[in-house]
PDB file of N, CA and C in Angstrom:
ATOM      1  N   UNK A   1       0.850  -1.181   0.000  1.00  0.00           N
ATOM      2  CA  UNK A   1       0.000   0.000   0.000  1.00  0.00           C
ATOM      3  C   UNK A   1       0.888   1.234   0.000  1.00  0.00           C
ATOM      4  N   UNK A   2       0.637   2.196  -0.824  1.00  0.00           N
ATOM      5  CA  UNK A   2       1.188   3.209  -0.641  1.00  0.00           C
ATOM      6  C   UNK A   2       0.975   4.488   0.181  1.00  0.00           C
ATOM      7  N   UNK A   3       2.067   5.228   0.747  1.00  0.00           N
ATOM      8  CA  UNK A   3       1.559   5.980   2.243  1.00  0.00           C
ATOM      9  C   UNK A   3       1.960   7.558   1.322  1.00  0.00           C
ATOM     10  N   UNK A   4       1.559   8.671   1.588  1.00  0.00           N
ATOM     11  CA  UNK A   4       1.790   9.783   1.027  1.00  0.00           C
ATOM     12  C   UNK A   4       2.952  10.166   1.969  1.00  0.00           C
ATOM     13  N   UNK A   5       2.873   9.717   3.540  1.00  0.00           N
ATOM     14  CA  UNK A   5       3.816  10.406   4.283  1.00  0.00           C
ATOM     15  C   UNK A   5       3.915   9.522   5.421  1.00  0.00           C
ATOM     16  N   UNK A   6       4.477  10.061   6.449  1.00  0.00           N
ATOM     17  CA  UNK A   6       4.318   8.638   7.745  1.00  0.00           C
ATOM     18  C   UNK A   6       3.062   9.568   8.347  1.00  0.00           C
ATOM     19  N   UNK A   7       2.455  10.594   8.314  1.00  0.00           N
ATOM     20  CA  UNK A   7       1.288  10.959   9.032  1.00  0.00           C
ATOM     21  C   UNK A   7       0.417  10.417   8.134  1.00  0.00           C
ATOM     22  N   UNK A   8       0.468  10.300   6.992  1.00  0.00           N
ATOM     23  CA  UNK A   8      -0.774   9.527   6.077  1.00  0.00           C
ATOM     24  C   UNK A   8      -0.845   8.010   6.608  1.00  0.00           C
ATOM     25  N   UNK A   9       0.554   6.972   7.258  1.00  0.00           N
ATOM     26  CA  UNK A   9       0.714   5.983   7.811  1.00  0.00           C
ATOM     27  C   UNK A   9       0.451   5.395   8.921  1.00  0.00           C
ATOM     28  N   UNK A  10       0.432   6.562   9.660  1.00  0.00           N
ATOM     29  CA  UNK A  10      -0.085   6.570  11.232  1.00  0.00           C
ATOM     30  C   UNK A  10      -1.673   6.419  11.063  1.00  0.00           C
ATOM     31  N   UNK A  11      -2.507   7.653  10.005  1.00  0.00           N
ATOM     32  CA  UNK A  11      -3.213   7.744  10.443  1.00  0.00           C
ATOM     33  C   UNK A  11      -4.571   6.294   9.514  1.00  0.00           C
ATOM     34  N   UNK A  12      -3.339   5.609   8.830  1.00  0.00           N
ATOM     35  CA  UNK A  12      -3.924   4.363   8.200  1.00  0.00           C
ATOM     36  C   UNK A  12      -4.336   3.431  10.009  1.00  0.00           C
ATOM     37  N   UNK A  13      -3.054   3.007  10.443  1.00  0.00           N
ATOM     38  CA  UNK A  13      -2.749   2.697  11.598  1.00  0.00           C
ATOM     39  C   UNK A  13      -3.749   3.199  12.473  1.00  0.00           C
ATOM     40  N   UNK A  14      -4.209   4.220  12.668  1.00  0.00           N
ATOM     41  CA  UNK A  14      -5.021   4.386  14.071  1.00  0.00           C
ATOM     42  C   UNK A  14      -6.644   3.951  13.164  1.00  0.00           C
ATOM     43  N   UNK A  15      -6.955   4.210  11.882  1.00  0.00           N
ATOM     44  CA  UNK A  15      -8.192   4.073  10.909  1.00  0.00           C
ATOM     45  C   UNK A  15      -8.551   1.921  11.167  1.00  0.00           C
ATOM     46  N   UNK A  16      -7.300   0.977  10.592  1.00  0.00           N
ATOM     47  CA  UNK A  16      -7.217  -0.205  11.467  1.00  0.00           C
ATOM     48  C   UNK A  16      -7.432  -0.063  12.629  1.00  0.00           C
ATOM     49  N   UNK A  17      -7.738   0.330  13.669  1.00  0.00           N
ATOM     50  CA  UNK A  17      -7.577  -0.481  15.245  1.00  0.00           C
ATOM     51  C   UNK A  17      -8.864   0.852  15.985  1.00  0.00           C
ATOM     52  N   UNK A  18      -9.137   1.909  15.052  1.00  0.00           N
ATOM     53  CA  UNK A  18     -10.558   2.432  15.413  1.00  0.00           C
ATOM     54  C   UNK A  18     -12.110   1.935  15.507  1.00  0.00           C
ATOM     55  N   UNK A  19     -12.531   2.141  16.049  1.00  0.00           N
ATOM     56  CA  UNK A  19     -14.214   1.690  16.050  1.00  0.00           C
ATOM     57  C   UNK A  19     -14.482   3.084  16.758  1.00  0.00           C
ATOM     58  N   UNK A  20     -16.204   3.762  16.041  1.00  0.00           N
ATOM     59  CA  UNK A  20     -16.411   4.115  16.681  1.00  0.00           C
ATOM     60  C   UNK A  20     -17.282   5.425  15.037  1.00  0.00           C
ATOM     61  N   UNK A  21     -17.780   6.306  15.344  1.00  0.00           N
ATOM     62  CA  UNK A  21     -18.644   7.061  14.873  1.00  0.00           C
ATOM     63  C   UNK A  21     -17.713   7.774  13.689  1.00  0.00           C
ATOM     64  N   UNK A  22     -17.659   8.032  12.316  1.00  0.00           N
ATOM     65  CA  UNK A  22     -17.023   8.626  11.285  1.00  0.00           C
ATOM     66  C   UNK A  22     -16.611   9.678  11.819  1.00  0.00           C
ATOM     67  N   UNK A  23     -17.516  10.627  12.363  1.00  0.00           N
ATOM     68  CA  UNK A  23     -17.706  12.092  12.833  1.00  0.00           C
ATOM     69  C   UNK A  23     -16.436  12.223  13.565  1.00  0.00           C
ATOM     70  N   UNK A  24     -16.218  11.222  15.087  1.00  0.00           N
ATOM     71  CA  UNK A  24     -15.271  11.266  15.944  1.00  0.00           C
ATOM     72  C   UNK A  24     -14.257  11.030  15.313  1.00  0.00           C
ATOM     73  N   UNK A  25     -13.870  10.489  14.430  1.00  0.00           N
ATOM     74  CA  UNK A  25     -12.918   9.843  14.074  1.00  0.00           C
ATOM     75  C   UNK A  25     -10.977  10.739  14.356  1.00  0.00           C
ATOM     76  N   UNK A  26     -11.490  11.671  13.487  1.00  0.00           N
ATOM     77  CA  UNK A  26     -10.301  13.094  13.298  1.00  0.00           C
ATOM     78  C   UNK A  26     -10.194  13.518  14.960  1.00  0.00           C
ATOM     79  N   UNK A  27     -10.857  13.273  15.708  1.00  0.00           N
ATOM     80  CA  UNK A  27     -10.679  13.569  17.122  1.00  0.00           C
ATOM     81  C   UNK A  27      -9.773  12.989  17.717  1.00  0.00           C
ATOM     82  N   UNK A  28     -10.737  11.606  17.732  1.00  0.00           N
ATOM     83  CA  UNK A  28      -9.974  10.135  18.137  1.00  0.00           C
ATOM     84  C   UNK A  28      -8.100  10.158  17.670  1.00  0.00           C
ATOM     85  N   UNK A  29      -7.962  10.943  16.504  1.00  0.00           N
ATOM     86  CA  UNK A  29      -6.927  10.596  15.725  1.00  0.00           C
ATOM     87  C   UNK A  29      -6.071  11.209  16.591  1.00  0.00           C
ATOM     88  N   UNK A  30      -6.248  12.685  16.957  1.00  0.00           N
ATOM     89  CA  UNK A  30      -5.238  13.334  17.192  1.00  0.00           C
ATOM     90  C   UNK A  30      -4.623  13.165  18.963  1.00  0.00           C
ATOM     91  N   UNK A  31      -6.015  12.217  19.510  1.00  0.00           N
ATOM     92  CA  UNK A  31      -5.944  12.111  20.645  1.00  0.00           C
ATOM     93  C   UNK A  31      -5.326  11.016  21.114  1.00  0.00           C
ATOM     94  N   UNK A  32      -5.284   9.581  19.855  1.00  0.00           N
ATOM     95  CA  UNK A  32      -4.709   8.356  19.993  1.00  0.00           C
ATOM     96  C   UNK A  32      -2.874   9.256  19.565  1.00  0.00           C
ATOM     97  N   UNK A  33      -2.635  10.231  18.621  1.00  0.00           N
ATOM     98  CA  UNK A  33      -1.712  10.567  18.625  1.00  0.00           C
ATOM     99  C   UNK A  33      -0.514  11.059  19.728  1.00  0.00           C
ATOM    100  N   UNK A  34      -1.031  11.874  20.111  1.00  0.00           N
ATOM    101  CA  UNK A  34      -0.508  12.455  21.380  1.00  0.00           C
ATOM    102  C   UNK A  34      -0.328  11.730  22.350  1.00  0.00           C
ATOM    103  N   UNK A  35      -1.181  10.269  22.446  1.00  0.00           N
ATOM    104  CA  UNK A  35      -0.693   9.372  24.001  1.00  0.00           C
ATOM    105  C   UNK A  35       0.342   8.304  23.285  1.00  0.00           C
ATOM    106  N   UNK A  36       0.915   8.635  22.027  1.00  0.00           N
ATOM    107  CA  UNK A  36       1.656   7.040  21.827  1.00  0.00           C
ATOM    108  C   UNK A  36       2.798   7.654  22.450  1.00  0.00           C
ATOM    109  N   UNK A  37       3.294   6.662  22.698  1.00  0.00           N
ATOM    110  CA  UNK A  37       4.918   6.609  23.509  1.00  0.00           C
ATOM    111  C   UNK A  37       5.649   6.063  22.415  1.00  0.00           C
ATOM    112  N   UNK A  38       6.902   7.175  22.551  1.00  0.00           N
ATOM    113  CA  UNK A  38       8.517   6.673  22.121  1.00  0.00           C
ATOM    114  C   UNK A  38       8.227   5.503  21.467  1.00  0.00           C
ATOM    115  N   UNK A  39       7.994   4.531  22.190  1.00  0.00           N
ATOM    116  CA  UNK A  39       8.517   3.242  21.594  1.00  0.00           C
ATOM    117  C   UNK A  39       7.664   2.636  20.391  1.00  0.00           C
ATOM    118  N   UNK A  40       5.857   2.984  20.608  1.00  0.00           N
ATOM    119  CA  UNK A  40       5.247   3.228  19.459  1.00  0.00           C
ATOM    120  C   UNK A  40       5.425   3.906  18.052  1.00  0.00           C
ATOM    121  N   UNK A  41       6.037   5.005  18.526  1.00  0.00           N
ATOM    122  CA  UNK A  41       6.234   6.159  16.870  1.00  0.00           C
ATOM    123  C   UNK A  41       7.658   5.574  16.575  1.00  0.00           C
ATOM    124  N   UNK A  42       8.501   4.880  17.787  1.00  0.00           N
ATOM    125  CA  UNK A  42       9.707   3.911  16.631  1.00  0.00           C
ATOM    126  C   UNK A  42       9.390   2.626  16.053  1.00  0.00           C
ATOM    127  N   UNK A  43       8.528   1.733  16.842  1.00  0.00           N
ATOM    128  CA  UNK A  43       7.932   0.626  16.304  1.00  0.00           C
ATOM    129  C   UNK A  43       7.342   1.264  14.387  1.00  0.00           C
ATOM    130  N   UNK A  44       6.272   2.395  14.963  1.00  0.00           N
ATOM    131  CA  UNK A  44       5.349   2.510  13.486  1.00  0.00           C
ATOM    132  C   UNK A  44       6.551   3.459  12.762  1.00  0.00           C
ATOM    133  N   UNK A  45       7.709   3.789  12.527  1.00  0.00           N
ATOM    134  CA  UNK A  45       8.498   4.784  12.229  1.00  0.00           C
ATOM    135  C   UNK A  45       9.405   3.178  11.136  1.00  0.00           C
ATOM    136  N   UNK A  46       9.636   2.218  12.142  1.00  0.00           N
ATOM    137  CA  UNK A  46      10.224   1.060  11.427  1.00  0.00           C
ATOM    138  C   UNK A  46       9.005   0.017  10.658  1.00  0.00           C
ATOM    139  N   UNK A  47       8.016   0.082  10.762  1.00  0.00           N
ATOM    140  CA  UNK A  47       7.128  -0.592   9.846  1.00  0.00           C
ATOM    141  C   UNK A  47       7.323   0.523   8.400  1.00  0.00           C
ATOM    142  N   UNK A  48       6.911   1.692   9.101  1.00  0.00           N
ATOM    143  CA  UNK A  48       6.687   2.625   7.804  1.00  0.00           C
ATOM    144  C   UNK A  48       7.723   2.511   7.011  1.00  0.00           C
ATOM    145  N   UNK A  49       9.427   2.775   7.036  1.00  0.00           N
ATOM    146  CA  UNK A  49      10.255   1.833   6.679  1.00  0.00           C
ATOM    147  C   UNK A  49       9.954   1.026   5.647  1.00  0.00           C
ATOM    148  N   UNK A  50       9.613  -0.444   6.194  1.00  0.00           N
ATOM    149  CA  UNK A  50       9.675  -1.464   5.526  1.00  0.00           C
ATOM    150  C   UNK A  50       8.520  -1.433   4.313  1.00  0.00           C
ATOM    151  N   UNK A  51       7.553  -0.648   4.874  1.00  0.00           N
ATOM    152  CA  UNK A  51       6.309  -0.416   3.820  1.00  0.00           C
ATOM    153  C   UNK A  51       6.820   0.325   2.565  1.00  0.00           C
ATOM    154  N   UNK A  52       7.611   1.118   3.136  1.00  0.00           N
ATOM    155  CA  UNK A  52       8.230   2.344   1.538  1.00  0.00           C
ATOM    156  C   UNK A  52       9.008   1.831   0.775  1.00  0.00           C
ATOM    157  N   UNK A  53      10.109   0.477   1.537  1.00  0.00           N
ATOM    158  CA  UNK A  53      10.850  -0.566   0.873  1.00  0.00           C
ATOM    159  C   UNK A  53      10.107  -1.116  -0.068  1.00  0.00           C
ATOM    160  N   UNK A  54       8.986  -1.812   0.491  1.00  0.00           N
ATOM    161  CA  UNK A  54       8.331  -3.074  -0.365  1.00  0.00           C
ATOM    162  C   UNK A  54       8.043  -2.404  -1.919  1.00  0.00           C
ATOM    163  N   UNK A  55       7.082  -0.900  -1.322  1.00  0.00           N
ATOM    164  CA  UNK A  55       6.609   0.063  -2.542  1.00  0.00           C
ATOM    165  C   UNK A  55       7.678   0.182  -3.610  1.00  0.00           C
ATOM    166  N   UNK A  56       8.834   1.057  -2.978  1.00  0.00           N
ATOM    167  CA  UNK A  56      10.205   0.817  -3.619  1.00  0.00           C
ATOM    168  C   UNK A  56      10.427  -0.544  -4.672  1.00  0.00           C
ATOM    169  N   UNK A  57      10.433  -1.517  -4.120  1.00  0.00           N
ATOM    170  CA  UNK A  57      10.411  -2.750  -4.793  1.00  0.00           C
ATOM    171  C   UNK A  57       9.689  -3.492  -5.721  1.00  0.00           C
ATOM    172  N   UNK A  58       8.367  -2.792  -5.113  1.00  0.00           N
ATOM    173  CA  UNK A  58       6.849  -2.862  -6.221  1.00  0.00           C
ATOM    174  C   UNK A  58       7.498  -2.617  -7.712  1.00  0.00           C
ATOM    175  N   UNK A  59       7.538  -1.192  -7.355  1.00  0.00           N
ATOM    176  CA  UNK A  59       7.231  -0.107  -8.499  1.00  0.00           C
ATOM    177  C   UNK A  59       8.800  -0.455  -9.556  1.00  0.00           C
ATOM    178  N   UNK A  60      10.036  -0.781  -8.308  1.00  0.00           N
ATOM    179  CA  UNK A  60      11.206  -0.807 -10.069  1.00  0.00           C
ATOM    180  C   UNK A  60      10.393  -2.469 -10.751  1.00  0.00           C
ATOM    181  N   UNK A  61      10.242  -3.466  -9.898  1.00  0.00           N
ATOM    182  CA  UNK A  61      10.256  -4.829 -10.451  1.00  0.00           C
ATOM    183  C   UNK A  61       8.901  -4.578 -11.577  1.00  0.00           C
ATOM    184  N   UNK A  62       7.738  -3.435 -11.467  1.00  0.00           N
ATOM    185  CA  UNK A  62       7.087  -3.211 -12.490  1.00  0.00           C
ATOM    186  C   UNK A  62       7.735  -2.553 -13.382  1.00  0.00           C
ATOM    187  N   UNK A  63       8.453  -1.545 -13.446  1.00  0.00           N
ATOM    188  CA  UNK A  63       8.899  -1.104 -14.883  1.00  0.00           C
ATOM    189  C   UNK A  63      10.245  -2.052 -15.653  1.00  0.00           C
ATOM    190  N   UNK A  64      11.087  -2.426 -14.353  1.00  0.00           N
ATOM    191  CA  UNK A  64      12.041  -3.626 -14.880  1.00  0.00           C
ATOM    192  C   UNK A  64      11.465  -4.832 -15.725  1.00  0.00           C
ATOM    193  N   UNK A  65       9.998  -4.936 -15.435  1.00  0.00           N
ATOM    194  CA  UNK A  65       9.609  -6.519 -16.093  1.00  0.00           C
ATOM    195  C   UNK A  65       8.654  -6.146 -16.902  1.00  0.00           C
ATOM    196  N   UNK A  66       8.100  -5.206 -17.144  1.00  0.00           N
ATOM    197  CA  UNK A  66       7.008  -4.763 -18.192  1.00  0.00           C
ATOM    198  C   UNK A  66       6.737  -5.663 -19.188  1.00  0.00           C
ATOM    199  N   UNK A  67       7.684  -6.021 -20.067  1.00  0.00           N
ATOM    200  CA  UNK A  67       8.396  -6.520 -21.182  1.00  0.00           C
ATOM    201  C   UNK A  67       8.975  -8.069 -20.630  1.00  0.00           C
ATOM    202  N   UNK A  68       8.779  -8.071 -19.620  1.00  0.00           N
ATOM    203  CA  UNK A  68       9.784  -9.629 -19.154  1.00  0.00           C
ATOM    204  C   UNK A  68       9.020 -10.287 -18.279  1.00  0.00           C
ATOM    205  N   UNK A  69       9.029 -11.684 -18.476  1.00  0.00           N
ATOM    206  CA  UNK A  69       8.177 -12.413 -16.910  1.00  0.00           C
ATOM    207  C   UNK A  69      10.002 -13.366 -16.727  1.00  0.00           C
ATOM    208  N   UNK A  70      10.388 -12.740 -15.790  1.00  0.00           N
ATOM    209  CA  UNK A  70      11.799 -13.739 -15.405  1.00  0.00           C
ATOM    210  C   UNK A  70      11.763 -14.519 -14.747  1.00  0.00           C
ATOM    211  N   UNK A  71      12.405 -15.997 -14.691  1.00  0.00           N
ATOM    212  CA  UNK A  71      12.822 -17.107 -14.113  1.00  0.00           C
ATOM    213  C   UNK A  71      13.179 -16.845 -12.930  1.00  0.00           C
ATOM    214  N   UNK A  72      13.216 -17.836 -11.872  1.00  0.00           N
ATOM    215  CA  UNK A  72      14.167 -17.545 -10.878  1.00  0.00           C
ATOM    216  C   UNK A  72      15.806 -17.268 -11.302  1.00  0.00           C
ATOM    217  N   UNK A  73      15.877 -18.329 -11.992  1.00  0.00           N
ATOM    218  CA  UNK A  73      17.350 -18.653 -12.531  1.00  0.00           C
ATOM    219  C   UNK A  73      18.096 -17.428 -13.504  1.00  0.00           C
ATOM    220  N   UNK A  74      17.172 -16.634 -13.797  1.00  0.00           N
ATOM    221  CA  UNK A  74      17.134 -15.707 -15.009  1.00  0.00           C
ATOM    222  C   UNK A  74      18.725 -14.431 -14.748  1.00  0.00           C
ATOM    223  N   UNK A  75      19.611 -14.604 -15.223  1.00  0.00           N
ATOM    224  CA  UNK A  75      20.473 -13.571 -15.112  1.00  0.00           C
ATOM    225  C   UNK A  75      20.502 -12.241 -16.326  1.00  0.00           C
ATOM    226  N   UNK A  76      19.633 -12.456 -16.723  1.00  0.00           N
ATOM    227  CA  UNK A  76      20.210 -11.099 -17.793  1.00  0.00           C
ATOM    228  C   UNK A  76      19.932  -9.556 -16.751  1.00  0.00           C
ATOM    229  N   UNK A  77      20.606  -8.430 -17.474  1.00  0.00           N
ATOM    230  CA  UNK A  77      20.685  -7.431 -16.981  1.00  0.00           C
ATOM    231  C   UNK A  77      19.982  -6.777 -16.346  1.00  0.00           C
ATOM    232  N   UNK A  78      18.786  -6.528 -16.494  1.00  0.00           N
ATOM    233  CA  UNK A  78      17.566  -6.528 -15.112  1.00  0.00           C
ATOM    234  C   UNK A  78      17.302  -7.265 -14.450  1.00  0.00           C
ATOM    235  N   UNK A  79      17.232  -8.286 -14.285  1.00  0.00           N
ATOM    236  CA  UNK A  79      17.533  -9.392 -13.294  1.00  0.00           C
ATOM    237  C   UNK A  79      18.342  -9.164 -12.214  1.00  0.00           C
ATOM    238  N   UNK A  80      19.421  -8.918 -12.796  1.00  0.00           N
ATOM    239  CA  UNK A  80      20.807  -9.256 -11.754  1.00  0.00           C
ATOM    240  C   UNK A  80      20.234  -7.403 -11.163  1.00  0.00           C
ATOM    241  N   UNK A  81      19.751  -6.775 -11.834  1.00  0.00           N
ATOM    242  CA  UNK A  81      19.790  -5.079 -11.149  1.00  0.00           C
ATOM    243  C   UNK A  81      18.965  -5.077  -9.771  1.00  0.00           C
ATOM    244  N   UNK A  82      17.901  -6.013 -10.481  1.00  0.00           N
ATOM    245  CA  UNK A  82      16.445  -6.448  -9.132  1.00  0.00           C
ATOM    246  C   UNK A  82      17.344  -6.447  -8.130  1.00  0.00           C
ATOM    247  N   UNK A  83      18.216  -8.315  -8.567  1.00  0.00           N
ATOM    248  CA  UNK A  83      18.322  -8.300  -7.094  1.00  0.00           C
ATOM    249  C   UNK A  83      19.540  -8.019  -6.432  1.00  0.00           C
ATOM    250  N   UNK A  84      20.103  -7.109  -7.003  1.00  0.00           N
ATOM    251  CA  UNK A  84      21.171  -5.884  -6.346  1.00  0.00           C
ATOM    252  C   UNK A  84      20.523  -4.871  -5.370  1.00  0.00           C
ATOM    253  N   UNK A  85      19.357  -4.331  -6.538  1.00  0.00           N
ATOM    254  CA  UNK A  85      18.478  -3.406  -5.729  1.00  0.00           C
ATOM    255  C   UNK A  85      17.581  -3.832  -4.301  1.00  0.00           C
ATOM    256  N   UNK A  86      17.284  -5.164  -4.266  1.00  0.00           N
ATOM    257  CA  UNK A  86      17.116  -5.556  -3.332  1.00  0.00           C
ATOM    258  C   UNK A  86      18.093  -6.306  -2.035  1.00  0.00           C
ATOM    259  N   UNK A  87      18.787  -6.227  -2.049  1.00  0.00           N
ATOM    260  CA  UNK A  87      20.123  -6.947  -1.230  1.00  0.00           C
ATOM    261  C   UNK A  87      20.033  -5.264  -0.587  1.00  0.00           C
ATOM    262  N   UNK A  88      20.258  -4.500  -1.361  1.00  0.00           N
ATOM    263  CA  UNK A  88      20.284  -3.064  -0.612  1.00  0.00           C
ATOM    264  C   UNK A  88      19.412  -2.300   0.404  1.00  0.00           C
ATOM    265  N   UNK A  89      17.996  -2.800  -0.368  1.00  0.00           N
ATOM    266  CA  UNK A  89      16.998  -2.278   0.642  1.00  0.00           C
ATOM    267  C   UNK A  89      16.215  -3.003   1.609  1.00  0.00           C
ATOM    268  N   UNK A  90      17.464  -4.548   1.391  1.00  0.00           N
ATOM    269  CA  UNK A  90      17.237  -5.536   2.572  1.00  0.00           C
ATOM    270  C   UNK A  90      18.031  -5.252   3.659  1.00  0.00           C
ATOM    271  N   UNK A  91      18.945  -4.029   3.661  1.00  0.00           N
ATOM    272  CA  UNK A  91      19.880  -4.136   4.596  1.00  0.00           C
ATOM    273  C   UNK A  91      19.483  -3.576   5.697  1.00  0.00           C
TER     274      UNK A  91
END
């Protein structure tokens, strides 16, 4: 899924784990905001992370393969770029 920002991410995050009246909602938001602790906004700070990775990864392996459905085994020159590009944003 793609996030516009990590406040567009958070507020996916509090939209999952809400119940409760549409109206309240933007209330709820700013109020579930303000009580997370440290260790929450680094927890959702390192998901968000991994979410912009995957996107990252989405979007080259779509324009890299447009034109290509590759093998596992497959070495030609986009191939081997994939999974360069990914060894990197596995790190």
């Amino acid at each position: 899924m793609k996030y516009k920002d990590f406040e567009d991410f958070l507020q996916t995050k509090h939209a999952e784990q809400y119940y409760g009246l549409d109206d309240n909602m933007p209330d709820d938001y700013v109020e579930w905001e303000q009580e997370l602790e440290p260790e929450d906004i680094i927890r959702y700070a390192e998901n968000y992370g991994k979410a912009i990775k995957k996107d990252i990864l989405i979007d080259i392996e779509t324009i890299l393969y447009k034109d290509h459905n590759p093998k596992a085994e497959c070495e030609c020159d986009k191939c081997e770029f994939f999974k360069d590009i990914k060894v990197v944003l596995n790190k």
